[in-house]
N, C-alpha and C. Protein backbone atom coordinates (compact mmCIF):
# COMPACT_ATOMS: atom_id res chain seq x y z
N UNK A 1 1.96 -58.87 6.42
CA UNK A 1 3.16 -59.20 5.66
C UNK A 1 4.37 -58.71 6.43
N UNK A 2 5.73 -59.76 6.81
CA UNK A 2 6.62 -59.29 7.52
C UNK A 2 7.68 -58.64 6.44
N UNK A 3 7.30 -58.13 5.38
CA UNK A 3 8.22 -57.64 4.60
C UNK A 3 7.95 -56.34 4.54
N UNK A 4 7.33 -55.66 4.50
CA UNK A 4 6.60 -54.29 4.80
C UNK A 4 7.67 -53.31 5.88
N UNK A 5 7.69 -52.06 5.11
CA UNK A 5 8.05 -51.36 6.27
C UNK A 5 6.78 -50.42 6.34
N UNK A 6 5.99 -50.19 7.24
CA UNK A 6 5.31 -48.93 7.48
C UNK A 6 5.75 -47.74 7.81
N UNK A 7 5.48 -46.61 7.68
CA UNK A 7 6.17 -45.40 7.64
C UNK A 7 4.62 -44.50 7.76
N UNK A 8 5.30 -43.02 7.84
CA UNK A 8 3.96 -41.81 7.55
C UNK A 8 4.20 -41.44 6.55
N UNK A 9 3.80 -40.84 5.62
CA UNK A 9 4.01 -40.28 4.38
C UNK A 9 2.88 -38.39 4.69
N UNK A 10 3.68 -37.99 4.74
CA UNK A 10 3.04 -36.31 4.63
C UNK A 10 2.92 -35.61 3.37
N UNK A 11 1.48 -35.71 2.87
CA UNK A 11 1.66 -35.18 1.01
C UNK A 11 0.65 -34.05 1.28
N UNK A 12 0.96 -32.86 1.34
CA UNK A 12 0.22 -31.30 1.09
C UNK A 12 -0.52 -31.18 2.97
N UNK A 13 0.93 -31.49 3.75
CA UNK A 13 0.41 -31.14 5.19
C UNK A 13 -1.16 -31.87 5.65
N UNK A 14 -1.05 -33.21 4.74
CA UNK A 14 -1.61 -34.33 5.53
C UNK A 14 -0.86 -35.65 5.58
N UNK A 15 -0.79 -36.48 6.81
CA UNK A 15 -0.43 -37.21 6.70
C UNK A 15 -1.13 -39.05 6.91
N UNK A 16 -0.77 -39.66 6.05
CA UNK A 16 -0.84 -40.94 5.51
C UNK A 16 -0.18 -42.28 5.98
N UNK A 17 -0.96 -43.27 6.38
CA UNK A 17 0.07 -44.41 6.38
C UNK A 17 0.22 -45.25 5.22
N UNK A 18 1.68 -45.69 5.06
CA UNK A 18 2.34 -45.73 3.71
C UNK A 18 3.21 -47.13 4.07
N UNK A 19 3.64 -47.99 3.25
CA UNK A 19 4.56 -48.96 3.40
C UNK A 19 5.40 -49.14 2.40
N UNK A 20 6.26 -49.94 2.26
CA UNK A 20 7.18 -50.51 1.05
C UNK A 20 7.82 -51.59 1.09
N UNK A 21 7.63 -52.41 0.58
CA UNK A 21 8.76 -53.91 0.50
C UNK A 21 10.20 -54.07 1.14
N UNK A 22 10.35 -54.61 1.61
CA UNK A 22 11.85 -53.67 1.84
C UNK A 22 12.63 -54.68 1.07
N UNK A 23 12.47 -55.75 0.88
CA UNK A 23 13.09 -56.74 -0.42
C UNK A 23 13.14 -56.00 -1.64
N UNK A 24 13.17 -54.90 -1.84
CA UNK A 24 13.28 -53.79 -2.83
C UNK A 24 13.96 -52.88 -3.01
N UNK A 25 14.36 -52.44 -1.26
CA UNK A 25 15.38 -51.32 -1.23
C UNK A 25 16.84 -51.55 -1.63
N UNK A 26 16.96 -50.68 -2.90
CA UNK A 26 18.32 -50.77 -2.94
C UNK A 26 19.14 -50.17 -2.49
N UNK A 27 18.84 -48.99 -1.85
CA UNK A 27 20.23 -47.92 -1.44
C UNK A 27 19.05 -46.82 -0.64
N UNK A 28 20.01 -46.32 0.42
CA UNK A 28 19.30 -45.17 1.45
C UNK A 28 20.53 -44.13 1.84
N UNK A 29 19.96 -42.81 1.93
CA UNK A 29 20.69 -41.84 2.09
C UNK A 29 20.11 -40.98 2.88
N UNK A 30 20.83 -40.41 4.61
CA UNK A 30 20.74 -39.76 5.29
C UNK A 30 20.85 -38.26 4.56
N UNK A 31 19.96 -37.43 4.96
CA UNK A 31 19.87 -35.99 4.38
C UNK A 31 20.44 -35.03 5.38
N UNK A 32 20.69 -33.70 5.41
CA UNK A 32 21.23 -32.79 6.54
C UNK A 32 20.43 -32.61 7.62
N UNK A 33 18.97 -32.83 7.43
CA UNK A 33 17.93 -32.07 8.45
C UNK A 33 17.64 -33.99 9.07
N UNK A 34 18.05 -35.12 8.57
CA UNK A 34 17.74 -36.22 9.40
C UNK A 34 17.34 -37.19 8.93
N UNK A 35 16.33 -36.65 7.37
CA UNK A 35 15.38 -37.87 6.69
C UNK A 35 16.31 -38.46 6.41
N UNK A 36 15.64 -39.51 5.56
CA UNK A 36 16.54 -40.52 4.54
C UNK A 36 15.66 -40.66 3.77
N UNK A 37 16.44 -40.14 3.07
CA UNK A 37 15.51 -41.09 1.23
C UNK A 37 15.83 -42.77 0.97
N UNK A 38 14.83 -43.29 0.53
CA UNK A 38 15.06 -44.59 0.39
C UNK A 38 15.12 -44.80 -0.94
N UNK A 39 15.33 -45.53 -1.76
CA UNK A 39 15.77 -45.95 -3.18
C UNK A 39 14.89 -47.20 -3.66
N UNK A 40 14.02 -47.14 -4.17
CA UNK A 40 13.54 -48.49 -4.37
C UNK A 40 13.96 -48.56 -5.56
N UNK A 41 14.07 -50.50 -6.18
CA UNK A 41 14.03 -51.32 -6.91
C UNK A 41 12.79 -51.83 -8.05
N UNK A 42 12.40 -50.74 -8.41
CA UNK A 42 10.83 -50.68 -8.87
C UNK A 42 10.79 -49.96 -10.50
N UNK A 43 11.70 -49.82 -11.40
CA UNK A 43 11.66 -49.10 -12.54
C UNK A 43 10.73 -49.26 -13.35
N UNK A 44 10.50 -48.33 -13.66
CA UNK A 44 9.20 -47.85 -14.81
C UNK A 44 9.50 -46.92 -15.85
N UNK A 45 8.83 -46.94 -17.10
CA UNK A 45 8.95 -46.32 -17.53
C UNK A 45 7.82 -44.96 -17.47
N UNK A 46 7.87 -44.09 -17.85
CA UNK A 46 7.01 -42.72 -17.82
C UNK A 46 6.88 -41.89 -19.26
N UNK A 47 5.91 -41.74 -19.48
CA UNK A 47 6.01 -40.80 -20.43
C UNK A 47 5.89 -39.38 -20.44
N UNK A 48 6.37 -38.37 -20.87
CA UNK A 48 5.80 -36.80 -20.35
C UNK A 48 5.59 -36.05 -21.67
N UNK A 49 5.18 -34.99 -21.71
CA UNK A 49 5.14 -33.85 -22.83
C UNK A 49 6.05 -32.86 -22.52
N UNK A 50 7.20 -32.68 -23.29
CA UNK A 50 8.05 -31.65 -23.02
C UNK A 50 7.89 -30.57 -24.05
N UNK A 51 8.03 -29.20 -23.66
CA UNK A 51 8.28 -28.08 -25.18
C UNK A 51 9.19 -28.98 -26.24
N UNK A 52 9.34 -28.96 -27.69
CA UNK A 52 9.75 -28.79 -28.69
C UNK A 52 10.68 -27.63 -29.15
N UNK A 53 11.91 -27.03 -29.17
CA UNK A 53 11.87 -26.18 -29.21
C UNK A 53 13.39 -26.38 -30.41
N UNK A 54 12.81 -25.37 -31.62
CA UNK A 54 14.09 -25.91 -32.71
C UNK A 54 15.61 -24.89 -31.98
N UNK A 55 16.33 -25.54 -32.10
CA UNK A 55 17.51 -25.24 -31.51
C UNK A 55 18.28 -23.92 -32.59
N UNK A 56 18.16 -24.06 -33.66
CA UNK A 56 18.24 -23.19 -34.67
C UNK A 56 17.64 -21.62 -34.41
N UNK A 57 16.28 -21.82 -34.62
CA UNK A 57 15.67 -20.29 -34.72
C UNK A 57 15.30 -20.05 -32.97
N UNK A 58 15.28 -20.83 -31.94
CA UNK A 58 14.99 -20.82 -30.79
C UNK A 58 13.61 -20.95 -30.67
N UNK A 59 12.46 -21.42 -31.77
CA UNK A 59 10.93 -21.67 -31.65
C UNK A 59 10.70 -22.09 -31.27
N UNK A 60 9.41 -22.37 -30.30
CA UNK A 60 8.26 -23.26 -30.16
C UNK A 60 8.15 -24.00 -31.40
N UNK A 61 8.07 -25.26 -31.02
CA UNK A 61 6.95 -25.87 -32.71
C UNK A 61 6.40 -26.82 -31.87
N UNK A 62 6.05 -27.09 -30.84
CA UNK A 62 4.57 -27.48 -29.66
C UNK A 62 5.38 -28.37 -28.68
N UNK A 63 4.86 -29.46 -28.90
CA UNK A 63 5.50 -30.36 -27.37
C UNK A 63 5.78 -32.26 -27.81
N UNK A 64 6.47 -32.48 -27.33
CA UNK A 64 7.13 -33.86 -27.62
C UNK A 64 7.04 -35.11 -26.74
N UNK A 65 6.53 -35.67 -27.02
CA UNK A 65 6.83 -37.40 -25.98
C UNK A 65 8.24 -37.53 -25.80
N UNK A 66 8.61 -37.60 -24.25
CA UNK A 66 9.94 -37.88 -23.96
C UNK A 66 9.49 -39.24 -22.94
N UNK A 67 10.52 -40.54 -23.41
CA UNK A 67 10.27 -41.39 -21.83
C UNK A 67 11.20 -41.17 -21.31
N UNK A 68 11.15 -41.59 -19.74
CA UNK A 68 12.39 -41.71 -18.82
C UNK A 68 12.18 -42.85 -18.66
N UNK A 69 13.30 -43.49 -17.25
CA UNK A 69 13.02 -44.45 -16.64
C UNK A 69 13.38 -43.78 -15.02
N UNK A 70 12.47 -44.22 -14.48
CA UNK A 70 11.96 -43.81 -13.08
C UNK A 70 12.45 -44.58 -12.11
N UNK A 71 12.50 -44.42 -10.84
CA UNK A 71 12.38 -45.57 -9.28
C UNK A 71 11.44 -44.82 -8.19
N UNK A 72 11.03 -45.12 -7.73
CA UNK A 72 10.65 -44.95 -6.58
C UNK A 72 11.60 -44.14 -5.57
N UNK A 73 11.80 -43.08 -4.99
CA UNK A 73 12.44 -42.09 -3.96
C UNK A 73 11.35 -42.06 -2.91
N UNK A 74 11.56 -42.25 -1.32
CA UNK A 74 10.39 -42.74 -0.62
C UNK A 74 11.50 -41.90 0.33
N UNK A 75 10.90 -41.04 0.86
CA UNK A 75 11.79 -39.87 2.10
C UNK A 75 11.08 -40.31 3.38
N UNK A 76 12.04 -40.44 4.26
CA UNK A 76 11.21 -40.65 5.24
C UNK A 76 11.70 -39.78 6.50
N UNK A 77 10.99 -39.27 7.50
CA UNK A 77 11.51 -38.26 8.82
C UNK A 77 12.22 -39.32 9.68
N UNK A 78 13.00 -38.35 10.35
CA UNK A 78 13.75 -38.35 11.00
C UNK A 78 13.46 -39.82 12.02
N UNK A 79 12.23 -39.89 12.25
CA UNK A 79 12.09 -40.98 12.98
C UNK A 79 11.93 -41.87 12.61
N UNK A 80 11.41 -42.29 11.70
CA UNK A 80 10.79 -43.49 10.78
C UNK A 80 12.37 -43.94 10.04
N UNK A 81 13.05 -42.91 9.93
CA UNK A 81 14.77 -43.04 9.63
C UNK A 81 15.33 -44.18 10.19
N UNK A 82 15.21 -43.68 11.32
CA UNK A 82 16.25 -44.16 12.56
C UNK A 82 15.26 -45.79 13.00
N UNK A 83 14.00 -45.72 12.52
CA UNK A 83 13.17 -46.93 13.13
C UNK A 83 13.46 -48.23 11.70
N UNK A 84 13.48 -47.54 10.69
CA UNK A 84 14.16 -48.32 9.44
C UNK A 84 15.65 -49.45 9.48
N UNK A 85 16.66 -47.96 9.86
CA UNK A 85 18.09 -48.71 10.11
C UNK A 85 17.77 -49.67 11.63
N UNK A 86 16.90 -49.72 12.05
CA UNK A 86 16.92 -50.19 13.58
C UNK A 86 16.56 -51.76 13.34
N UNK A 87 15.29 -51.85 11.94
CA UNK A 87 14.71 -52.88 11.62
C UNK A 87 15.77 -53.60 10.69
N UNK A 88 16.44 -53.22 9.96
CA UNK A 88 17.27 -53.88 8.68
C UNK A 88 19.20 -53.82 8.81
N UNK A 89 19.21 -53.37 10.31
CA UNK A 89 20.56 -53.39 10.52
C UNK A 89 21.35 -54.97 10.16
N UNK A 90 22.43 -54.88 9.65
CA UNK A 90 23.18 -56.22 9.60
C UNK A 90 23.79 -56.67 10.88
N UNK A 91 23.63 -57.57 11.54
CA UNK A 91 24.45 -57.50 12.84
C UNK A 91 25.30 -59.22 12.90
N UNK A 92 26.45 -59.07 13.06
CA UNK A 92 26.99 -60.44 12.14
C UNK A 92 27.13 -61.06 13.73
């Protein structure tokens, strides 16, 4: 598929080959040390268990369904960075 970006993905000091649509990315941001986070176009919802906690007496009274809505955050090193903007540059 020529829509794919491949990348490494490093999860607990192993690393993985990983891809993403790039007809998806909405927005990317250079970090201080080089990565870039990428932004995907992918929302979901999630559900979690959060404490309960009455605001009044400051109690526990157990745990609550909260949803969010999520995207995809896809970080990528320094090189896979620079090999990204290299692939999807606009050049008029």
């Amino acid at each position: 598929m020529k829509n794919q970006f491949l990348y490494t993905a490093t999860i607990a000091d192993k690393k993985f080959s990983a891809s993403f649509n790039l007809s998806k990315v909405i927005r990317s941001l250079t970090n201080e040390d080089g990565s870039l986070i990428v932004i995907l176009d992918d929302f979901n919802e999630r559900v979690t268990q959060q404490p309960d906690v009455d605001i009044k007496t400051n109690k526990f009274k157990g745990y609550k369904s909260v949803r969010e809505t999520v995207q995809s955050e896809i970080v990528l090193s320094p090189e896979d960075g620079a090999r990204f903007f290299q692939s999807t540059e606009y050049k008029s």
